[in-house]
PDB file of N, CA and C in Angstrom:
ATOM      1  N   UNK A   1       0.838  -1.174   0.000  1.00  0.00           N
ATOM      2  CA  UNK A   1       0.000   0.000   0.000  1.00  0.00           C
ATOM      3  C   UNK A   1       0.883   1.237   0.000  1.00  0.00           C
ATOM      4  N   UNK A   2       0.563   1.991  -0.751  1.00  0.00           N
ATOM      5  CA  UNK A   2       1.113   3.702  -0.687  1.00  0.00           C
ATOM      6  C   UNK A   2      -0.113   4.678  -0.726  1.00  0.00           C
ATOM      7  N   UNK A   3       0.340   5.336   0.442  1.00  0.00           N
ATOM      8  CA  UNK A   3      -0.702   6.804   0.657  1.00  0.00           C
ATOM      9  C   UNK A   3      -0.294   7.510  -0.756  1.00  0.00           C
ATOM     10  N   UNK A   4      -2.039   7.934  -0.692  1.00  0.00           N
ATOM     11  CA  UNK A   4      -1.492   9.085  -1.683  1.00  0.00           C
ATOM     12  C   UNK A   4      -2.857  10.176  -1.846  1.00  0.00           C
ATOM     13  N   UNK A   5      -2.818  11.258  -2.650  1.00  0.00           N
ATOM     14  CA  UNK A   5      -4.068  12.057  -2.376  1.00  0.00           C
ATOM     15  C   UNK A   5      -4.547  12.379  -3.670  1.00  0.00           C
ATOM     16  N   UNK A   6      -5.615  12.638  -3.842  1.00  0.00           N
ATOM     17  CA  UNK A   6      -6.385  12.402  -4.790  1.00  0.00           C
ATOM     18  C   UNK A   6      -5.941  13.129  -6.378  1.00  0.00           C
ATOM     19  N   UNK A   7      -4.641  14.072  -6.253  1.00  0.00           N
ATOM     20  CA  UNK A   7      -4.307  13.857  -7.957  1.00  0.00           C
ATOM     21  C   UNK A   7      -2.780  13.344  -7.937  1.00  0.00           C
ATOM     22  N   UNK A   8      -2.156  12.295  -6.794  1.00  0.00           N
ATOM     23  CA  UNK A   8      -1.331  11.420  -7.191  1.00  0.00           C
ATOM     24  C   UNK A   8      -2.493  10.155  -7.595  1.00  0.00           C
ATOM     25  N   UNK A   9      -3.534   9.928  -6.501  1.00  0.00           N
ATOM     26  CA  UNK A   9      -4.254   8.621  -7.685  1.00  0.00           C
ATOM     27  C   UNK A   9      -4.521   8.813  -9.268  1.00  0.00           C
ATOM     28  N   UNK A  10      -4.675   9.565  -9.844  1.00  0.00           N
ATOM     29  CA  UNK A  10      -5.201  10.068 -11.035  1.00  0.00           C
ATOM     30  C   UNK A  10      -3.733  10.162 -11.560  1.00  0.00           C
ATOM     31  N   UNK A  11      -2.686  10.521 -11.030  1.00  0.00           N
ATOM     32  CA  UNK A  11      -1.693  10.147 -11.868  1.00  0.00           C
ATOM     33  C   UNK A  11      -1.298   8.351 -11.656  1.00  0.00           C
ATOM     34  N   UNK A  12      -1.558   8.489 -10.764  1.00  0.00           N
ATOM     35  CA  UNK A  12      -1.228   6.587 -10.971  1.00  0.00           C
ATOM     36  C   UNK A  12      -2.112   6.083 -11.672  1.00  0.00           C
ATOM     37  N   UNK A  13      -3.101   6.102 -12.094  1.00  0.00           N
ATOM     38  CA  UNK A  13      -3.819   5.580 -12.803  1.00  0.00           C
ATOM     39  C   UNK A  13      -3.899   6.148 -14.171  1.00  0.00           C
ATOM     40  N   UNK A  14      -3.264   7.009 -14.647  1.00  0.00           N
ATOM     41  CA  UNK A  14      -2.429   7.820 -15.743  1.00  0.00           C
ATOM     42  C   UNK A  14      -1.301   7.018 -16.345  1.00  0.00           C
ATOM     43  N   UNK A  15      -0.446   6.835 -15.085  1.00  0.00           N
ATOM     44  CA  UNK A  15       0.587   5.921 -15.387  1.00  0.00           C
ATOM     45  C   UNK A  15       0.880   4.706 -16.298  1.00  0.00           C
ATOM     46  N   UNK A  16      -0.481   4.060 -15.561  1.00  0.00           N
ATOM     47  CA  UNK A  16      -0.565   2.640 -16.356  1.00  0.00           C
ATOM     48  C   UNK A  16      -1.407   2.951 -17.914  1.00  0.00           C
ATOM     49  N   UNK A  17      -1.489   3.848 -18.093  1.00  0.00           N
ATOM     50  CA  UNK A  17      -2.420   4.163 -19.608  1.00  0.00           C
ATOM     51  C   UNK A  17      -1.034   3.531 -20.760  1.00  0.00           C
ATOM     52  N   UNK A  18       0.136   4.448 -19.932  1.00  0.00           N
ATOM     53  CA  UNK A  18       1.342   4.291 -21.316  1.00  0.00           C
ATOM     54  C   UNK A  18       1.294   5.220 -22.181  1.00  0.00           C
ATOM     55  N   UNK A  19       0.866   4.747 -23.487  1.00  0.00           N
ATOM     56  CA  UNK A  19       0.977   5.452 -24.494  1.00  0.00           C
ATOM     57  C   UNK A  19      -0.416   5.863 -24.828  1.00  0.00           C
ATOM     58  N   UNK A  20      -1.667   5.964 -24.259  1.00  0.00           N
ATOM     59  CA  UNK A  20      -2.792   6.458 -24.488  1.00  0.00           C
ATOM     60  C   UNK A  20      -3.085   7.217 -23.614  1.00  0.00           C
ATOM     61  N   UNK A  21      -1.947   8.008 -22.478  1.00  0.00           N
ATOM     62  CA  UNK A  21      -2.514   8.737 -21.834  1.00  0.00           C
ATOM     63  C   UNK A  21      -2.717  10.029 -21.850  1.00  0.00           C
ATOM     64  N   UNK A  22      -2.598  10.583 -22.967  1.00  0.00           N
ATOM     65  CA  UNK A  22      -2.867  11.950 -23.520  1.00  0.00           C
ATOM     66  C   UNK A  22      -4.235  11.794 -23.916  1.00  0.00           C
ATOM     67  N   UNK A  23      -4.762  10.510 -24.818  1.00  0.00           N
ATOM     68  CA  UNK A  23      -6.155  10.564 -24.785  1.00  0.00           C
ATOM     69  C   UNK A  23      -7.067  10.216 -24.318  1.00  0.00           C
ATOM     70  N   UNK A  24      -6.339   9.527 -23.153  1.00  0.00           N
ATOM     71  CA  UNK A  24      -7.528   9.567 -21.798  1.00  0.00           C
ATOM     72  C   UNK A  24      -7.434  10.344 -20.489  1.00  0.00           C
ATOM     73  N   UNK A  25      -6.997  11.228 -20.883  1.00  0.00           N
ATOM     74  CA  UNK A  25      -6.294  11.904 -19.542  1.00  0.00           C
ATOM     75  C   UNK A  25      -7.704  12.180 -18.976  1.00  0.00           C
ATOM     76  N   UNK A  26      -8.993  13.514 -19.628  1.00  0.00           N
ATOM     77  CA  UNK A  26      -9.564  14.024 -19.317  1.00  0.00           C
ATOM     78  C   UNK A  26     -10.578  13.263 -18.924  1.00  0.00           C
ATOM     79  N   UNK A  27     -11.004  11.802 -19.600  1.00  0.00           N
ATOM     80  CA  UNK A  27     -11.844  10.795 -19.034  1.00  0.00           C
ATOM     81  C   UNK A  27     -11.330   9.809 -17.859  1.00  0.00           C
ATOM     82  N   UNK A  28      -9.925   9.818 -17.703  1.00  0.00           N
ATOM     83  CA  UNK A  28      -9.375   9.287 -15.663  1.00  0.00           C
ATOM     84  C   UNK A  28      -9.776  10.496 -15.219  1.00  0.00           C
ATOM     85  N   UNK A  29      -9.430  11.379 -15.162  1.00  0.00           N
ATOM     86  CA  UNK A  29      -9.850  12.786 -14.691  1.00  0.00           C
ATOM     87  C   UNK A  29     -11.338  13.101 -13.530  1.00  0.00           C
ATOM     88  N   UNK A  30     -11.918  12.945 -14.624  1.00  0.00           N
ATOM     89  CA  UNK A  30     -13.607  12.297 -14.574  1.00  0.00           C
ATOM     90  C   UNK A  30     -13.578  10.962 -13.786  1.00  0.00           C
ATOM     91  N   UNK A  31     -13.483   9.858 -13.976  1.00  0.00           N
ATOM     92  CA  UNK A  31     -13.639   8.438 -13.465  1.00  0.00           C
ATOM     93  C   UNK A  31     -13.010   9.028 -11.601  1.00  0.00           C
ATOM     94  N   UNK A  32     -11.796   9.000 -11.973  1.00  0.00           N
ATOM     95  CA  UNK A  32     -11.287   8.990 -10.754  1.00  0.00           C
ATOM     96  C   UNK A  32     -11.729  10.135  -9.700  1.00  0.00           C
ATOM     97  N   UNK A  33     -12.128  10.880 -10.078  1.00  0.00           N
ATOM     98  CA  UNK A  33     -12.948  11.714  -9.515  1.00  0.00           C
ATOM     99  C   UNK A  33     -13.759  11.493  -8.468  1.00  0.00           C
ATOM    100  N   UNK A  34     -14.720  10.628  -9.145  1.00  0.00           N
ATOM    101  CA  UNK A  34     -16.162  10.476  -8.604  1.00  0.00           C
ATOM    102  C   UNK A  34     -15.966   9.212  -7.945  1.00  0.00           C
ATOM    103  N   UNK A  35     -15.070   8.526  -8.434  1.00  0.00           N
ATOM    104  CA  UNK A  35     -14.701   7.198  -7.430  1.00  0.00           C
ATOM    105  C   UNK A  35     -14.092   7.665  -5.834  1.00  0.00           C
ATOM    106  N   UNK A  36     -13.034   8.792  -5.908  1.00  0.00           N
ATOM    107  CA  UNK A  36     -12.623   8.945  -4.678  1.00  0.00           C
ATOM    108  C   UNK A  36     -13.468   9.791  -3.740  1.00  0.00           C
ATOM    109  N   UNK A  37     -14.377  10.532  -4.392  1.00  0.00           N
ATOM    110  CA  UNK A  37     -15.788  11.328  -4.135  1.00  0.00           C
ATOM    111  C   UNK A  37     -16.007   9.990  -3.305  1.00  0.00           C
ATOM    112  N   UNK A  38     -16.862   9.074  -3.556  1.00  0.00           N
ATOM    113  CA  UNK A  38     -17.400   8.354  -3.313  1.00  0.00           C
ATOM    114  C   UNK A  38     -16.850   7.341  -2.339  1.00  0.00           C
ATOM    115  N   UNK A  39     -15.433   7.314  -2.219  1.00  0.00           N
ATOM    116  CA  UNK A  39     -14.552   6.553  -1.397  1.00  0.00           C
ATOM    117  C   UNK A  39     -14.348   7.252  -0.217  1.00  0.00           C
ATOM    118  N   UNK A  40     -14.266   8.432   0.024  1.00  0.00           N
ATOM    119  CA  UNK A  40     -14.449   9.432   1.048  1.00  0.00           C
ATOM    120  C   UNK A  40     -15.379   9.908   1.664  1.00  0.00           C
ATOM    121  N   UNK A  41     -16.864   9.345   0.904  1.00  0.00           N
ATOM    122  CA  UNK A  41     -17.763  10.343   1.577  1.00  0.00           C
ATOM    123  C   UNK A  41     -18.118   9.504   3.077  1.00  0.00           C
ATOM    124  N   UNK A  42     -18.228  10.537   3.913  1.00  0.00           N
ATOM    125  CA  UNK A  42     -18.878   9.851   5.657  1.00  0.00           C
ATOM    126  C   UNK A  42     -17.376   9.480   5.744  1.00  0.00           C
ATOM    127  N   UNK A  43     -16.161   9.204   5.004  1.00  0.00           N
ATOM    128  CA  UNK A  43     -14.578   8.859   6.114  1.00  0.00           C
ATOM    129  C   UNK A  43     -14.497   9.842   7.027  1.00  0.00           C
ATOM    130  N   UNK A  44     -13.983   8.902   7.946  1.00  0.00           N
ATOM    131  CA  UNK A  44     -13.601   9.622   9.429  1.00  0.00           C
ATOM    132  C   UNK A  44     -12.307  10.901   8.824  1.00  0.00           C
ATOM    133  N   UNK A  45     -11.586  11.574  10.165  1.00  0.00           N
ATOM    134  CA  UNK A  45     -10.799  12.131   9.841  1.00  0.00           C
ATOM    135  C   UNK A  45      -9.510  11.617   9.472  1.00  0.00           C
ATOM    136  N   UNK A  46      -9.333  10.795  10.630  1.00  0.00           N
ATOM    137  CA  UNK A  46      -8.425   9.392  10.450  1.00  0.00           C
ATOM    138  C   UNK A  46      -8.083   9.000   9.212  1.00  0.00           C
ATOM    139  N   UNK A  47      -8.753   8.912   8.180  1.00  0.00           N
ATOM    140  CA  UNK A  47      -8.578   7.949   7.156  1.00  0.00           C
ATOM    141  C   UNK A  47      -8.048   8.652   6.165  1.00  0.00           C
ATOM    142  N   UNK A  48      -7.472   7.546   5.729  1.00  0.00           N
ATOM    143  CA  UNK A  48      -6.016   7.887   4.648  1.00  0.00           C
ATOM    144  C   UNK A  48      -6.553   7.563   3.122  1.00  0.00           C
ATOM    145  N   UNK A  49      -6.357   8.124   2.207  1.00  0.00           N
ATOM    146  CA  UNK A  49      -6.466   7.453   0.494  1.00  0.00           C
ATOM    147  C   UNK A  49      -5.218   6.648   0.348  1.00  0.00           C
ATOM    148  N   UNK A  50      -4.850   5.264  -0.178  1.00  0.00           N
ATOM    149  CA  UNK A  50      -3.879   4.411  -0.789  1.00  0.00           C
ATOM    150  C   UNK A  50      -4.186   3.824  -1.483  1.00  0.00           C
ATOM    151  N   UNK A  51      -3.535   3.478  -2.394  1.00  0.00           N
ATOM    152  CA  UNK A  51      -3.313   2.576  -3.669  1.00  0.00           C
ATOM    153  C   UNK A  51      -3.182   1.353  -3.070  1.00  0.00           C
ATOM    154  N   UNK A  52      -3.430   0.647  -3.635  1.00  0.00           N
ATOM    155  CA  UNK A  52      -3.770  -1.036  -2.993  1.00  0.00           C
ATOM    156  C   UNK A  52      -3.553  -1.968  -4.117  1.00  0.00           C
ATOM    157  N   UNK A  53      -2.815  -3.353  -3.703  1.00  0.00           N
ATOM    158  CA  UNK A  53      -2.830  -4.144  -4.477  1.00  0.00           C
ATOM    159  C   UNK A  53      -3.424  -5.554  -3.842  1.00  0.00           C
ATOM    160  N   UNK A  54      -3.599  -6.672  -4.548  1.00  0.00           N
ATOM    161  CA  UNK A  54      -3.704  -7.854  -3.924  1.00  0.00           C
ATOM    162  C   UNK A  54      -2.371  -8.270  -3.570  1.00  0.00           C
ATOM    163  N   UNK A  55      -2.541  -9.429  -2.968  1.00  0.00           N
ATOM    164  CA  UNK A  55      -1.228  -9.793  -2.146  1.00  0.00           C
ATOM    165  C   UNK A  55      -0.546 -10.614  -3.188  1.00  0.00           C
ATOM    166  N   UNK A  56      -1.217 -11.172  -4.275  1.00  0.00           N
ATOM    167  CA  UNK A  56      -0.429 -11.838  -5.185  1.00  0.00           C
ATOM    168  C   UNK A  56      -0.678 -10.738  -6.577  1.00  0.00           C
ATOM    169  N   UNK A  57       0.428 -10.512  -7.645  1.00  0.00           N
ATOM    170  CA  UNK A  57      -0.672  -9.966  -9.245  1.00  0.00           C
ATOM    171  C   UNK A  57       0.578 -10.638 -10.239  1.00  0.00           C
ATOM    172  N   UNK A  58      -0.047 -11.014 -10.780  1.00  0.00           N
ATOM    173  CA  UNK A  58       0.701 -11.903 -12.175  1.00  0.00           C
ATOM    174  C   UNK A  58      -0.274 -11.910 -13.528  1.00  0.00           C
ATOM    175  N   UNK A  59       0.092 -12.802 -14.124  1.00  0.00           N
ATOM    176  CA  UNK A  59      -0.872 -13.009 -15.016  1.00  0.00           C
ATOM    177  C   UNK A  59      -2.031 -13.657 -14.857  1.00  0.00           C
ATOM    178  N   UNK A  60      -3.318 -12.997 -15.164  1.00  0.00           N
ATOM    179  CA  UNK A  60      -4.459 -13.472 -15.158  1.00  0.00           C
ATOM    180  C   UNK A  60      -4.711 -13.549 -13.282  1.00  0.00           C
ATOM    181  N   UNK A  61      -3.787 -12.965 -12.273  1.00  0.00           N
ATOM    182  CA  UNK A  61      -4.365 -12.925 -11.039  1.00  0.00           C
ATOM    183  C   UNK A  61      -4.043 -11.604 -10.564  1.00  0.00           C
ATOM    184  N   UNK A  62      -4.804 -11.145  -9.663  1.00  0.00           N
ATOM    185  CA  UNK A  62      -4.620  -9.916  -9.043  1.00  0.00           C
ATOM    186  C   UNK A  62      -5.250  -8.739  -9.460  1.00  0.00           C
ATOM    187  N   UNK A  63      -5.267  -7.926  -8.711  1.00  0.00           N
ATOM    188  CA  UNK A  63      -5.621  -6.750  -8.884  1.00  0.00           C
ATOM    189  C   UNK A  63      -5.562  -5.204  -8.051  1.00  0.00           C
ATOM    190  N   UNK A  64      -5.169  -3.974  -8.321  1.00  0.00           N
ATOM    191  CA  UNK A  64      -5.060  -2.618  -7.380  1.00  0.00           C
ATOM    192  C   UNK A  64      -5.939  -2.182  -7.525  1.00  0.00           C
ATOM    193  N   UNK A  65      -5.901  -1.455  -6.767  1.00  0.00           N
ATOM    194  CA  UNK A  65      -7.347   0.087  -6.387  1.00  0.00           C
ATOM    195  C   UNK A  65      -6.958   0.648  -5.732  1.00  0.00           C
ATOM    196  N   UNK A  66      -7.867   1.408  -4.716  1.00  0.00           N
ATOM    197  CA  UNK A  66      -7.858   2.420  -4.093  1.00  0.00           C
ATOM    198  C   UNK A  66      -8.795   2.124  -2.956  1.00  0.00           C
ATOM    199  N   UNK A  67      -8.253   2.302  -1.798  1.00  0.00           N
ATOM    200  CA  UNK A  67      -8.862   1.929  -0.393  1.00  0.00           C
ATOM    201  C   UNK A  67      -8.728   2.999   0.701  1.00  0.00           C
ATOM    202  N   UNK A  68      -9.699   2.953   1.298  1.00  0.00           N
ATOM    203  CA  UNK A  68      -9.670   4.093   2.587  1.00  0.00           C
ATOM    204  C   UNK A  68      -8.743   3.217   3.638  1.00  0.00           C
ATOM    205  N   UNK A  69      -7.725   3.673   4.261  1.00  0.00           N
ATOM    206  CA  UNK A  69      -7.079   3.163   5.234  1.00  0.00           C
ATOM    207  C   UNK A  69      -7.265   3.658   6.690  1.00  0.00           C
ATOM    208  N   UNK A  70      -7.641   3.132   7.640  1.00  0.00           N
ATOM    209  CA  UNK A  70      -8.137   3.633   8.964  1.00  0.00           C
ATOM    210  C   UNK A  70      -6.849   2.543  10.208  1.00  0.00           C
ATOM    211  N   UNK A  71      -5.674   3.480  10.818  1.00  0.00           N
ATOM    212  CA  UNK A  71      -5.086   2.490  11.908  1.00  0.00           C
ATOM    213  C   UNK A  71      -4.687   1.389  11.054  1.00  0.00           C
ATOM    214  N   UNK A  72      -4.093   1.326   9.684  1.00  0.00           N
ATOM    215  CA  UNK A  72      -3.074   0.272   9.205  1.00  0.00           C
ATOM    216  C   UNK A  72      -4.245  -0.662   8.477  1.00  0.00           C
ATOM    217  N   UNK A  73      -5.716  -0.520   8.327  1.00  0.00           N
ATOM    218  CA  UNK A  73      -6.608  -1.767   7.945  1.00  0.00           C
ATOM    219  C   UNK A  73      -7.478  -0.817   6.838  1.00  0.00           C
ATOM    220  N   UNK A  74      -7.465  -1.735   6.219  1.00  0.00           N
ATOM    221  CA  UNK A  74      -8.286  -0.856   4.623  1.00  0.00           C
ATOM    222  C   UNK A  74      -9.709  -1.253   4.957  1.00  0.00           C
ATOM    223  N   UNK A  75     -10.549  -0.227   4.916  1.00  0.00           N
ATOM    224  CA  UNK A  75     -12.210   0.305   5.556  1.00  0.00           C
ATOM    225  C   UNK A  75     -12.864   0.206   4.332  1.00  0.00           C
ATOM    226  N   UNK A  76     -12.680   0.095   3.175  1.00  0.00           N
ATOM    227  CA  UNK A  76     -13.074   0.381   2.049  1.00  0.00           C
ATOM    228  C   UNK A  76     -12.185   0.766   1.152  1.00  0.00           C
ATOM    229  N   UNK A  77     -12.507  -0.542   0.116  1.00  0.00           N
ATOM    230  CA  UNK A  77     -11.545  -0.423  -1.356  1.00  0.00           C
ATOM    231  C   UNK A  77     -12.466  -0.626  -2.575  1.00  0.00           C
ATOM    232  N   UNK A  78     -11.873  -0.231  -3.496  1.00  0.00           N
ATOM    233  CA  UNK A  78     -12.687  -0.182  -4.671  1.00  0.00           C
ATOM    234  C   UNK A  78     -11.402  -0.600  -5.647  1.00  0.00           C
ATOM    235  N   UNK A  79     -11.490  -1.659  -6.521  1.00  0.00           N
ATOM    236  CA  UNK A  79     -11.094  -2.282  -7.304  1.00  0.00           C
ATOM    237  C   UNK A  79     -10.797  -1.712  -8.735  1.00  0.00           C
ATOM    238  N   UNK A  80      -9.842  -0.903  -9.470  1.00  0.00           N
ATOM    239  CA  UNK A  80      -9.367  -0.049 -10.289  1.00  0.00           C
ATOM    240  C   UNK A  80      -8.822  -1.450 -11.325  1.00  0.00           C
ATOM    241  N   UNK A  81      -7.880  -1.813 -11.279  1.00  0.00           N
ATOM    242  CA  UNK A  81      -7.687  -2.929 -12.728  1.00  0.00           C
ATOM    243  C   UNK A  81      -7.473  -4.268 -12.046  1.00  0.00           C
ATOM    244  N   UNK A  82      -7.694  -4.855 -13.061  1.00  0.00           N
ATOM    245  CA  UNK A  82      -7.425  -6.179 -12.632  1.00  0.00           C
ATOM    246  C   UNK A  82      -6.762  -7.010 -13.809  1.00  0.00           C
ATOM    247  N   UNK A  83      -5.113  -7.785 -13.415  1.00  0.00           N
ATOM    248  CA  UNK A  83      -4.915  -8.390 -14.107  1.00  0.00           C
ATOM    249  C   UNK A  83      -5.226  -9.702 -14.520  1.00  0.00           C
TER     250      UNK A  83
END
C-alpha cells in the first residue's frame, strides 16, 4: 500500500495508460474523480487514500485500487484494474 491524495491517484492511474494517456487523460480525470468522491464520503478524519494491491498480481491474477485506510486496515476499497 502507498498513501497518496487524490491527484497522485489520477496520476497513478495515468501511469498505467502508457501510451494512451494523452487521450484519456480528461476521461481518468472524470472516473477517478467520482470514485474517490465516493470513497471518502462519511470517512472519518483518520482515514487515509492508498493505492492497494492484492497480495499476489501476475498473469491473469490480481488486482489494485484504491482503499480508505483507517489504523493500518483498509475500511473500504474499490477495485481499479485487474490483471
Amino acid at each position: 500500500m502507498q498513501e497518496t491524495d487524490p491527484e497522485g491517484a489520477v496520476e497513478w492511474m495515468l501511469s498505467k495508460l502508457g501510451g494512451a494517456r494523452k487521450l484519456m487523460q480528461d476521461r481518468v480525470q472524470e472516473s477517478m474523480s467520482e470514485l474517490i468522491r465516493r470513497l471518502t464520503e462519511g470517512a472519518d478524519a483518520e482515514d487515509r487514500l492508498f493505492i492497494c494491491q492484492s497480495r499476489y498480481t501476475g498473469p491473469l491474477a490480481g488486482h489494485q485500487g484504491l482503499g480508505m485506510v483507517r489504523k493500518g486496515s483498509v475500511v473500504r476499497y474499490k477495485k481499479v484494474l485487474s490483471f
